[in-house]
Every structure is written in structure tokens, then in C-alpha cells.
Protein backbone atom coordinates (compact mmCIF):
# COMPACT_ATOMS: atom_id res chain seq x y z
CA UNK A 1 -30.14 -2.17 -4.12
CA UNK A 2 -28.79 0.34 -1.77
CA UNK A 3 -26.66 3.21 -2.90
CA UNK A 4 -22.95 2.86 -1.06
CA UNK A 5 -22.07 4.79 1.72
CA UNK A 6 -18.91 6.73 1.29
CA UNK A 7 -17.17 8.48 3.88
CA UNK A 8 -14.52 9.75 2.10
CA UNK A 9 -14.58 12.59 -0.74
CA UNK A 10 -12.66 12.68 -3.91
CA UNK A 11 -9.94 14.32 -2.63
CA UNK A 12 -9.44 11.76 0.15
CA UNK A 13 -9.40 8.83 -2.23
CA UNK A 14 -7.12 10.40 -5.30
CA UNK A 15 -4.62 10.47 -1.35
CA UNK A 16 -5.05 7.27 -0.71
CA UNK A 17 -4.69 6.09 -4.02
CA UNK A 18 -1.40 8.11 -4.37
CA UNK A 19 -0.21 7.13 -0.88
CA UNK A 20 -0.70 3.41 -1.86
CA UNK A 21 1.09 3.82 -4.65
CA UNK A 22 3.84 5.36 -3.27
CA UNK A 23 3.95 3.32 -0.35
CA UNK A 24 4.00 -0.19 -2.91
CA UNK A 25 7.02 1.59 -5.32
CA UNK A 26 9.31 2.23 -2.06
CA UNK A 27 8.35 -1.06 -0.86
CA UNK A 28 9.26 -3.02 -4.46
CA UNK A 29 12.54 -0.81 -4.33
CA UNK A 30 13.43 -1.91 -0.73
CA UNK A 31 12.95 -5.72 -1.37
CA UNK A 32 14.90 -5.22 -4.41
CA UNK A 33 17.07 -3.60 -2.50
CA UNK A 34 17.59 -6.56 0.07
CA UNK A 35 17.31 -9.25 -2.25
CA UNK A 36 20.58 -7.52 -4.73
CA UNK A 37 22.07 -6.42 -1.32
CA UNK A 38 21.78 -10.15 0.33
CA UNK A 39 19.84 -9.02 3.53
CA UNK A 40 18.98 -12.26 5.59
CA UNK A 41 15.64 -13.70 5.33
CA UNK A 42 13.96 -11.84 8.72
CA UNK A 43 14.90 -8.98 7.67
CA UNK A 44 13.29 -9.02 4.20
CA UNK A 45 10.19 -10.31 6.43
CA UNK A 46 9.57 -7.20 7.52
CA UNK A 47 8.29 -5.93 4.12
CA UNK A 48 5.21 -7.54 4.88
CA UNK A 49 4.22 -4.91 6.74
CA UNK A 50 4.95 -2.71 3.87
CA UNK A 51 3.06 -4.48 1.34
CA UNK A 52 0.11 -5.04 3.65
CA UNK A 53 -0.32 -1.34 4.46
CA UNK A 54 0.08 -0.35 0.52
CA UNK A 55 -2.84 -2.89 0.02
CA UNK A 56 -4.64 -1.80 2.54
CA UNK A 57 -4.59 2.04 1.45
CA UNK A 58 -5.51 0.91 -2.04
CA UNK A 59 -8.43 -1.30 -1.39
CA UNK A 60 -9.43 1.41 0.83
CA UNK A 61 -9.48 4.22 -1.94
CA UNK A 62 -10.65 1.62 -4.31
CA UNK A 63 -14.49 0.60 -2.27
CA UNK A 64 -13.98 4.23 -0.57
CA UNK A 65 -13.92 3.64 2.95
């Protein structure tokens, strides 16, 4: 089996970990946010975006890419 190829250090994942995490808190508190606040439906769409990029960021930190 082949070792894995990293191209980010330490330091770059712990950041992408934190950013992820950050980004998927502010994302939870903006859909609760709309969903108290009664924001219509395409609006609340656009956290999608949100919640892709904070997965994105942590599966990235996560296989270290």
C-alpha cells in the first residue's frame, strides 16, 4: 500500500478544520435565523452554498488535500 500524499502541513489542516467549523456554526445560526425569522423558502436556499463549502473545507482537512 502506498503512503498518502499530503499537500498540506499541520498547520494548514488545524485552518481548515477551524474554518469549517466556523463556517458550519454561522451557517446553523443563519438558517435558524431564517427559519424563527420566516424568510421565504429561496432565500433559505441559499444556505446550500454555505453548508456545501463548510463540508467541503472539512473533508478537505479531514483526507488532507
Amino acid at each position: 500500500m502506498q503512503p498518502i500524499a499530503r499537500n498540506i502541513e499541520q498547520a494548514g489542516q488545524r485552518r481548515r478544520y477551524l474554518t469549517g467549523a466556523i463556517v458550519l456554526v454561522a451557517g446553523a445560526a443563519a438558517a435558524a435565523g431564517m427559519i424563527l425569522g420566516g424568510a421565504p423558502r429561496g432565500l433559505r436556499l441559499a444556505l446550500v452554498v454555505v453548508f456545501w463549502l463548510a463540508g467541503l473545507l472539512l473533508f478537505q482537512a479531514k483526507e488532507c488535500t
